[in-house]
PDB file of N, CA and C in Angstrom:
ATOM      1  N   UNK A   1      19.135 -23.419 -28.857  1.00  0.00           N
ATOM      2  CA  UNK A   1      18.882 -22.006 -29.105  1.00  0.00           C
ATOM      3  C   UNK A   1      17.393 -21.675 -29.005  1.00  0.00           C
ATOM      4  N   UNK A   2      16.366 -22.802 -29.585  1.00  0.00           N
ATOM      5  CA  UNK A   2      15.287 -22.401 -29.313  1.00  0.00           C
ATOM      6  C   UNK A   2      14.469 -22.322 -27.606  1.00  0.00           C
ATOM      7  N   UNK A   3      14.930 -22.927 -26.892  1.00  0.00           N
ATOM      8  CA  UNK A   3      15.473 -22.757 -25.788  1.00  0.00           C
ATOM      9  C   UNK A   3      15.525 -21.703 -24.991  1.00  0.00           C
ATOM     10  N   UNK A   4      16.684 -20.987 -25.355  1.00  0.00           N
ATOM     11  CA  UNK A   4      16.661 -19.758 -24.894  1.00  0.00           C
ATOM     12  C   UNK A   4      16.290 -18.536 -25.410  1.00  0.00           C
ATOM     13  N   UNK A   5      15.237 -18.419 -26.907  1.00  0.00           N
ATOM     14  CA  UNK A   5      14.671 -17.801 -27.301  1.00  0.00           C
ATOM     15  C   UNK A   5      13.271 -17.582 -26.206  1.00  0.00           C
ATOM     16  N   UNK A   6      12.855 -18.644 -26.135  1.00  0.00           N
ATOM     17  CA  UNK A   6      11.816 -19.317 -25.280  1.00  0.00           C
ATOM     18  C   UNK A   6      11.975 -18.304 -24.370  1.00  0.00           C
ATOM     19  N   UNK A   7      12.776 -18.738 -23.209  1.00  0.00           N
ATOM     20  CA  UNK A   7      13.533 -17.623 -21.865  1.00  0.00           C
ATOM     21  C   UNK A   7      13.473 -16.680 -22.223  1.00  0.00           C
ATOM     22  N   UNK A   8      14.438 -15.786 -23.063  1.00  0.00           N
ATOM     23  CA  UNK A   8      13.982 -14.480 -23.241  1.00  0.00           C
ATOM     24  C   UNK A   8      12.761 -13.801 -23.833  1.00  0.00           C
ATOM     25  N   UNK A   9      11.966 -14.728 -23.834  1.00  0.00           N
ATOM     26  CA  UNK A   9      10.808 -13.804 -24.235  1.00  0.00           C
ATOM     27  C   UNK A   9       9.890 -13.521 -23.023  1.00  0.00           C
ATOM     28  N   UNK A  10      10.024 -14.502 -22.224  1.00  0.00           N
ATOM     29  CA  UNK A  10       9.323 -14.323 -20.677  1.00  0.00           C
ATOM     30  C   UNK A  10       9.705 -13.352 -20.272  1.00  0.00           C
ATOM     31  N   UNK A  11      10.580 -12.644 -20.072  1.00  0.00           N
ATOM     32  CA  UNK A  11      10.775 -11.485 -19.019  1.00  0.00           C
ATOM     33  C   UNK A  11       9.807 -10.471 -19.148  1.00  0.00           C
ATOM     34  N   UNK A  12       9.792 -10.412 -20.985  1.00  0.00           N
ATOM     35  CA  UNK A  12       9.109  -9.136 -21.896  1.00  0.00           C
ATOM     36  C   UNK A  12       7.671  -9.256 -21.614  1.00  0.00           C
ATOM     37  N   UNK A  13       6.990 -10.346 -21.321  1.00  0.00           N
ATOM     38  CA  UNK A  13       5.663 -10.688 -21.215  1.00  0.00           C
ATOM     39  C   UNK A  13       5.488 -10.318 -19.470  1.00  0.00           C
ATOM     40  N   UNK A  14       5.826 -10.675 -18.514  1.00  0.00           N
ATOM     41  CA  UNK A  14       5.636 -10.075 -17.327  1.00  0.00           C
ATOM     42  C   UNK A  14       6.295  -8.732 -16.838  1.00  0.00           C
ATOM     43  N   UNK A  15       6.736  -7.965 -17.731  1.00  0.00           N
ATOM     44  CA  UNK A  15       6.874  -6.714 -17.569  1.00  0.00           C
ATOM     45  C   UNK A  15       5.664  -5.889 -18.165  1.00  0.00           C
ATOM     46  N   UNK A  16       5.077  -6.429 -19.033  1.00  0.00           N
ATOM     47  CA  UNK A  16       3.607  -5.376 -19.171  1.00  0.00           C
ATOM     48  C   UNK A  16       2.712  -5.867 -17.935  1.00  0.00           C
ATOM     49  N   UNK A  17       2.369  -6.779 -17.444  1.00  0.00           N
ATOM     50  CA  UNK A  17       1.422  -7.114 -16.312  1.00  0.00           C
ATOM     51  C   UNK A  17       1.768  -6.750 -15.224  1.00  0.00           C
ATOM     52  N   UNK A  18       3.438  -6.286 -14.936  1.00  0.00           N
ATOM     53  CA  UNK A  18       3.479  -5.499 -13.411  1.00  0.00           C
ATOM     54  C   UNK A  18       3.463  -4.102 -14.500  1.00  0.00           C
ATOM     55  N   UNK A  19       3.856  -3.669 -15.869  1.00  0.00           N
ATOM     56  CA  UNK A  19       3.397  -2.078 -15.857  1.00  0.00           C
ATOM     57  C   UNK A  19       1.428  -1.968 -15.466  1.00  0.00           C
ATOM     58  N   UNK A  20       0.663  -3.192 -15.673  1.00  0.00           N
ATOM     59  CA  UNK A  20      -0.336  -3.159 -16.006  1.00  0.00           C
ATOM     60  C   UNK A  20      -1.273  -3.142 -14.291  1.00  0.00           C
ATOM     61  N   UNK A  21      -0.243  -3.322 -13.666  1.00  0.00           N
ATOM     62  CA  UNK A  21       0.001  -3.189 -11.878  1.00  0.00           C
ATOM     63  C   UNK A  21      -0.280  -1.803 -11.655  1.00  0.00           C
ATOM     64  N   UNK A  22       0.614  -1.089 -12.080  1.00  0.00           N
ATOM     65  CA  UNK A  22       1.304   0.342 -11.865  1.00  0.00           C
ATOM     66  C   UNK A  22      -0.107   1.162 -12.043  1.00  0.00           C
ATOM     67  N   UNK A  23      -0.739   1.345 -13.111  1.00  0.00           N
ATOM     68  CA  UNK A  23      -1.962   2.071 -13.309  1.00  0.00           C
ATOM     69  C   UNK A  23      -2.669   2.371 -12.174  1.00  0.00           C
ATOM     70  N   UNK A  24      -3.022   0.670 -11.433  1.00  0.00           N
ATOM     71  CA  UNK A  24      -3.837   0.537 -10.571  1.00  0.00           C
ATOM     72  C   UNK A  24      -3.550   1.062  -9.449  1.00  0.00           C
ATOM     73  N   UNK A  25      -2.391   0.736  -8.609  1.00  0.00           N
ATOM     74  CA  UNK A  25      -2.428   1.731  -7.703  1.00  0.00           C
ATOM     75  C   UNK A  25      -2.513   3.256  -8.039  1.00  0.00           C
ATOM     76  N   UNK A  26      -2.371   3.681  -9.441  1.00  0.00           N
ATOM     77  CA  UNK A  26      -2.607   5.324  -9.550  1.00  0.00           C
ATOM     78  C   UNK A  26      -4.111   5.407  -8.560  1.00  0.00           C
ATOM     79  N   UNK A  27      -4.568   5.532  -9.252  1.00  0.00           N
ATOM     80  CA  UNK A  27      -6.099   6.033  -8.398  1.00  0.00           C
ATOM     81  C   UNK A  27      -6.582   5.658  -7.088  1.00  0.00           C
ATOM     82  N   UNK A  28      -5.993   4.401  -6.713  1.00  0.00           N
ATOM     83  CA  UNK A  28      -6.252   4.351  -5.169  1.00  0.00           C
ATOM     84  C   UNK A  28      -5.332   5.579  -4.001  1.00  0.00           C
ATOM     85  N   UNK A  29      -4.499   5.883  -4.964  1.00  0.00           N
ATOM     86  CA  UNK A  29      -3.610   7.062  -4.397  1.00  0.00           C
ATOM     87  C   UNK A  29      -4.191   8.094  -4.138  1.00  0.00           C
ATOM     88  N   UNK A  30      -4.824   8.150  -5.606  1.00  0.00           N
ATOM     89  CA  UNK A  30      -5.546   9.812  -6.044  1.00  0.00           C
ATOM     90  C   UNK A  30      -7.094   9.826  -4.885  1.00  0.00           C
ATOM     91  N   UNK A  31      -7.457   8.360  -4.608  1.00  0.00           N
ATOM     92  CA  UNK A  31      -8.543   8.543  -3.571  1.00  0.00           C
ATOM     93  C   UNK A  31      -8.193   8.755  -2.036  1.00  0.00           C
ATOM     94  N   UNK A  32      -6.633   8.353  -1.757  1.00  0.00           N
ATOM     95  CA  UNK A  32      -6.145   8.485  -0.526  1.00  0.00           C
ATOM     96  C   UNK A  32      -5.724   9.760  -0.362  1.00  0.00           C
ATOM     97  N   UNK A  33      -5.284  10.646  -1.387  1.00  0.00           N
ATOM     98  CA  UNK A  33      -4.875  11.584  -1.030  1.00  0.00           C
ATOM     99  C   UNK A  33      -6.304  12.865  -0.895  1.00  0.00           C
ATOM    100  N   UNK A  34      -8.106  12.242  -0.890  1.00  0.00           N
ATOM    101  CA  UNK A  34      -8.799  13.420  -0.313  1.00  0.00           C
ATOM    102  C   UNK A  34      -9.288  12.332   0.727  1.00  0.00           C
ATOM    103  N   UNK A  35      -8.965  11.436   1.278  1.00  0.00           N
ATOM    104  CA  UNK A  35      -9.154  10.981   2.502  1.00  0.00           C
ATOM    105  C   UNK A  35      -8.048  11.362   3.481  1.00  0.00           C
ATOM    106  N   UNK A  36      -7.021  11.874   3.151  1.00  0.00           N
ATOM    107  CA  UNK A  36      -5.808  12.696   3.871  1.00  0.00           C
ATOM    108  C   UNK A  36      -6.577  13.927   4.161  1.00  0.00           C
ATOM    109  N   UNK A  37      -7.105  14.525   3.788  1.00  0.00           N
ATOM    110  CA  UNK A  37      -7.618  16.134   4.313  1.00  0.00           C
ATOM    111  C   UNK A  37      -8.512  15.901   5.402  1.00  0.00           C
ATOM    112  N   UNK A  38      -9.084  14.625   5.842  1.00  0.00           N
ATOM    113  CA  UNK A  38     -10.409  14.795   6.613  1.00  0.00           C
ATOM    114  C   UNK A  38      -9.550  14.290   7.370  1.00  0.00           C
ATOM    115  N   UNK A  39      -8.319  13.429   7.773  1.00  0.00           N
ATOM    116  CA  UNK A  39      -8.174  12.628   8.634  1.00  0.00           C
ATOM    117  C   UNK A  39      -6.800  13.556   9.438  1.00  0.00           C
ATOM    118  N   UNK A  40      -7.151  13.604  11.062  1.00  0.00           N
ATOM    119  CA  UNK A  40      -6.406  14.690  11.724  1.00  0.00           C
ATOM    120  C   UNK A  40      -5.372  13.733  12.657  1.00  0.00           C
ATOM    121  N   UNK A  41      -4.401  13.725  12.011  1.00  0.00           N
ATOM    122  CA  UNK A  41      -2.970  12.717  12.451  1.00  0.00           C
ATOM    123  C   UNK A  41      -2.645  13.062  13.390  1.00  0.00           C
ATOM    124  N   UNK A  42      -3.107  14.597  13.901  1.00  0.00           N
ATOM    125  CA  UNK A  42      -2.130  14.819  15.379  1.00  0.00           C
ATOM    126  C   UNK A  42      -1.469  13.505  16.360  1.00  0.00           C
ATOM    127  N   UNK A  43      -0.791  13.307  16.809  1.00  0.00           N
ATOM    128  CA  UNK A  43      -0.262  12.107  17.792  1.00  0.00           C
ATOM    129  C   UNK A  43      -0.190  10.412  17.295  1.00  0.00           C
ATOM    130  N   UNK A  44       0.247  10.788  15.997  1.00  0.00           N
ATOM    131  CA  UNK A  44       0.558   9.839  15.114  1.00  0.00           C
ATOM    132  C   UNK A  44       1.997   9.804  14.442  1.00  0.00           C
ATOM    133  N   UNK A  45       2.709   9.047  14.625  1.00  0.00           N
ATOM    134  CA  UNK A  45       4.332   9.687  13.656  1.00  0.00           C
ATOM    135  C   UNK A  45       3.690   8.878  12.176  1.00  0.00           C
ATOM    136  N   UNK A  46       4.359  10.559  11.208  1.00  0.00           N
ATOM    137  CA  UNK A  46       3.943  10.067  10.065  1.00  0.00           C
ATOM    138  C   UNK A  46       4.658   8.512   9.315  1.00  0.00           C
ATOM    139  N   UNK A  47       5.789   7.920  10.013  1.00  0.00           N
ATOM    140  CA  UNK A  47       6.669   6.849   9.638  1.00  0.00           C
ATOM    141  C   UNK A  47       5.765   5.696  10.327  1.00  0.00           C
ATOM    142  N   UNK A  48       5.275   5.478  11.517  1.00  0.00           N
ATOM    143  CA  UNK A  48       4.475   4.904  12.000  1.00  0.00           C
ATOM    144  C   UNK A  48       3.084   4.977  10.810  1.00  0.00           C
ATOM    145  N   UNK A  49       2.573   5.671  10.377  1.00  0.00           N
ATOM    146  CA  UNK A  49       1.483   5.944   9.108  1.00  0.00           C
ATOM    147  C   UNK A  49       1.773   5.089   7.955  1.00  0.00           C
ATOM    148  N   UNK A  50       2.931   5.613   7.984  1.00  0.00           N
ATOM    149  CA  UNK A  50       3.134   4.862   6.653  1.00  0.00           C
ATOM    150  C   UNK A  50       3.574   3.780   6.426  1.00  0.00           C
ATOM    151  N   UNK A  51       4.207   3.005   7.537  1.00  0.00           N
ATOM    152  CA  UNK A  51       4.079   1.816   7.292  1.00  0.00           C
ATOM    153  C   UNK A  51       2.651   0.803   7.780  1.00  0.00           C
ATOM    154  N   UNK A  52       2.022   1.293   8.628  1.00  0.00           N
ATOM    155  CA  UNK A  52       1.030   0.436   8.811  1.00  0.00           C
ATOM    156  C   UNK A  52       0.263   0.266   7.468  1.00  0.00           C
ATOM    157  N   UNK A  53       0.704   1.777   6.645  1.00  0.00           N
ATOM    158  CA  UNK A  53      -0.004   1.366   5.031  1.00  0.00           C
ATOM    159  C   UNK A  53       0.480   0.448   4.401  1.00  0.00           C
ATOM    160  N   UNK A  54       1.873   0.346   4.473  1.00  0.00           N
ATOM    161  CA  UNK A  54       2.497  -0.729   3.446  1.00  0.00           C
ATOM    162  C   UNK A  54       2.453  -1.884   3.891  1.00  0.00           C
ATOM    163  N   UNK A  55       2.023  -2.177   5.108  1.00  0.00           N
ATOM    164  CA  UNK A  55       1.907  -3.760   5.831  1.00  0.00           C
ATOM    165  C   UNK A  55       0.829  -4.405   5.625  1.00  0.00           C
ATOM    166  N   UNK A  56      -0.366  -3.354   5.850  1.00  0.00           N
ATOM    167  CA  UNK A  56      -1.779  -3.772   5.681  1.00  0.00           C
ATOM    168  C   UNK A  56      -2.325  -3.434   4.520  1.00  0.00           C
ATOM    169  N   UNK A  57      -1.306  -2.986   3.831  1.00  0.00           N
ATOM    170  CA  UNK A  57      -2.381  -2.486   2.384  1.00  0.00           C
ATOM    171  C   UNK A  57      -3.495  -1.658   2.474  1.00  0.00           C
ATOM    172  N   UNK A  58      -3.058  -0.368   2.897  1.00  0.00           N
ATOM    173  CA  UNK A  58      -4.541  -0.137   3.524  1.00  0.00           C
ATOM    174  C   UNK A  58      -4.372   1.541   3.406  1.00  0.00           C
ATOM    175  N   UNK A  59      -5.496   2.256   3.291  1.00  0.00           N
ATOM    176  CA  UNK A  59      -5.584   4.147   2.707  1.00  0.00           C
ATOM    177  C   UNK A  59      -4.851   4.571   3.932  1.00  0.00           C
ATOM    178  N   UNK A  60      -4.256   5.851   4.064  1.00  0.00           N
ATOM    179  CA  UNK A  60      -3.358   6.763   5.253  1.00  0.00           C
ATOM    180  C   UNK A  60      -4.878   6.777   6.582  1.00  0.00           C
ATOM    181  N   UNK A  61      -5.980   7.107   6.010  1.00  0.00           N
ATOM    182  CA  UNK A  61      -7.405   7.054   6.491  1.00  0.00           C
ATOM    183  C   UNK A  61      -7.472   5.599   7.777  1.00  0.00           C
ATOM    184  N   UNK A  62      -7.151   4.982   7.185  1.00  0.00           N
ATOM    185  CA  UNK A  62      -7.419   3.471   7.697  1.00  0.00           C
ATOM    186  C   UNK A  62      -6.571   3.238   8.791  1.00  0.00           C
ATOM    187  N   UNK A  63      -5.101   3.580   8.262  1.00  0.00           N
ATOM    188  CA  UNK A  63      -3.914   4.123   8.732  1.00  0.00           C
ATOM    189  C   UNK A  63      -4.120   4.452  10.315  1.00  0.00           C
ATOM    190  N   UNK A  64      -4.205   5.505  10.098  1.00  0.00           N
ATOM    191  CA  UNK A  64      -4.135   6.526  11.226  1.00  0.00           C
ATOM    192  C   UNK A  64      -5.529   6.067  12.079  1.00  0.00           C
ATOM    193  N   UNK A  65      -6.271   5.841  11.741  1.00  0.00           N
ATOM    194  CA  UNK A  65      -7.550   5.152  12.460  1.00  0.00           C
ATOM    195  C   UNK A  65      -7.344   3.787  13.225  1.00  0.00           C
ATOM    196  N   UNK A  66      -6.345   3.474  13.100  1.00  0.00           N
ATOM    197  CA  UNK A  66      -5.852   1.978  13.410  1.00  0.00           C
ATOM    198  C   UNK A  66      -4.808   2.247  14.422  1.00  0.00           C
ATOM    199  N   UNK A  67      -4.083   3.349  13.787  1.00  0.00           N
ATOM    200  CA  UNK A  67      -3.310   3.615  15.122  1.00  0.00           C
ATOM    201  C   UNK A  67      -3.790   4.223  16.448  1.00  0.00           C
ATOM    202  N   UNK A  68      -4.591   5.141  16.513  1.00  0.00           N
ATOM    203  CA  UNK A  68      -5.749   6.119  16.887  1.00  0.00           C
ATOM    204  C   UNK A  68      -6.343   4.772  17.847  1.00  0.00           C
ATOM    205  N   UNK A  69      -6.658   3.949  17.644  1.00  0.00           N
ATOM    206  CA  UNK A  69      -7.872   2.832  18.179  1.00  0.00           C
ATOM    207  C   UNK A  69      -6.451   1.500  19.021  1.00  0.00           C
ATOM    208  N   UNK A  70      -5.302   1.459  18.691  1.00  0.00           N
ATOM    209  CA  UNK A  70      -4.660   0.826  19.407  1.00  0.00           C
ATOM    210  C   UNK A  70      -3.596   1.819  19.396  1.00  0.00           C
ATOM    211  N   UNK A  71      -3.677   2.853  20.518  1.00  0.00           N
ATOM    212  CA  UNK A  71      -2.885   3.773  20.953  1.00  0.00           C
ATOM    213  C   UNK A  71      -1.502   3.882  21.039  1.00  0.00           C
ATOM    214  N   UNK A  72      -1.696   3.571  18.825  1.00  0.00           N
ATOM    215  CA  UNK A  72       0.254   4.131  18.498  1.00  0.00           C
ATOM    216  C   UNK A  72       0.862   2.862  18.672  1.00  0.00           C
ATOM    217  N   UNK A  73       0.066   1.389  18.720  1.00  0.00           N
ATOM    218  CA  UNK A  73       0.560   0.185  18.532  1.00  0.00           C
ATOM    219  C   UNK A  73       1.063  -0.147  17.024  1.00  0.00           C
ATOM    220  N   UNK A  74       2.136  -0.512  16.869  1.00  0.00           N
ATOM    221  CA  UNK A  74       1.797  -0.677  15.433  1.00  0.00           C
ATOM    222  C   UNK A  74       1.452  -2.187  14.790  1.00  0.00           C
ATOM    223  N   UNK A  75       2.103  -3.248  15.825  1.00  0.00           N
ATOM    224  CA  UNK A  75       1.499  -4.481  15.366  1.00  0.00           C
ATOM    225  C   UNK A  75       0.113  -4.377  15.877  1.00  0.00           C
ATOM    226  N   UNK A  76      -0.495  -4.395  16.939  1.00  0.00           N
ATOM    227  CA  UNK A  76      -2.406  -4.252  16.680  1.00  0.00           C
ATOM    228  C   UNK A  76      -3.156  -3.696  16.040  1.00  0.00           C
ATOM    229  N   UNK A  77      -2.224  -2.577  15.373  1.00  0.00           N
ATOM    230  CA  UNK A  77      -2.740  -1.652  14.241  1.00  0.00           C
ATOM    231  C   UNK A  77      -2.764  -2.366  13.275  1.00  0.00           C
ATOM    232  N   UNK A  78      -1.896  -3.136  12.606  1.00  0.00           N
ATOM    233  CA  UNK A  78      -1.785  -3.806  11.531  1.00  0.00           C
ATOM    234  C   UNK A  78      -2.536  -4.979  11.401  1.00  0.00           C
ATOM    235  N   UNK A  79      -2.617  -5.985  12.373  1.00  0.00           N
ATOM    236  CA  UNK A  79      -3.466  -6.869  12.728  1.00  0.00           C
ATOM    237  C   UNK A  79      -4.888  -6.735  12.675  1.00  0.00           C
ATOM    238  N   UNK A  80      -5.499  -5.395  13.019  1.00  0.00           N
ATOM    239  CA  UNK A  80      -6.896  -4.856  13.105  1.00  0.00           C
ATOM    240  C   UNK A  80      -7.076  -4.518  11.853  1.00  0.00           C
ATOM    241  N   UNK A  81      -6.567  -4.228  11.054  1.00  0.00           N
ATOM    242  CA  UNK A  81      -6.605  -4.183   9.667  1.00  0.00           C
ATOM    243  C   UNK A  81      -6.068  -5.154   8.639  1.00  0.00           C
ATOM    244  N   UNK A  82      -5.570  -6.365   8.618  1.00  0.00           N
ATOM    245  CA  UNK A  82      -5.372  -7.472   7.967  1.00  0.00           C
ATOM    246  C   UNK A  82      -6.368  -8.943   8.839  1.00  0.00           C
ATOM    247  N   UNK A  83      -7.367  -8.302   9.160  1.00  0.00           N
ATOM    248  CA  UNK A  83      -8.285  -9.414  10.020  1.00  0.00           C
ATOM    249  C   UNK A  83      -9.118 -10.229   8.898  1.00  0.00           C
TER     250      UNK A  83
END
């Protein structure tokens, strides 16, 4: 029994360190979203955008600049930004 007291207490302990996750991307958001106003997506699909964000970890800014520079590639896009 002590055992599985043990076990269940782990779950409870790495659920505050991914809530303690969560914060952090707040504000890298809140900085991506006034690097979205300067950056002019025309001839970009916004699904193409958004994943080169979630691949490379990387602002919509970076994003679209990556696609922009390997013309709507999305693996050289991603690659140019995970270098």
């Amino acid at each position: 029994k002590a055992a599985a007291a043990k076990q269940s207490r782990h779950p409870p302990q790495e659920m505050p360190a991914a809530a303690a996750a969560a914060p952090e991307a707040v504000p890298s958001v809140g900085d991506e979203a006034g690097e979205e106003e300067a950056v002019d997506e025309s001839g970009v699909e916004a699904k193409d955008i958004e994943l080169v964000m979630s691949q490379a970890g990387c602002s919509r800014a970076k994003a679209v600049k990556a696609l922009k520079d390997n013309d709507g590639d999305l693996v050289n896009s991603i690659m140019s930004l995970t270098k």
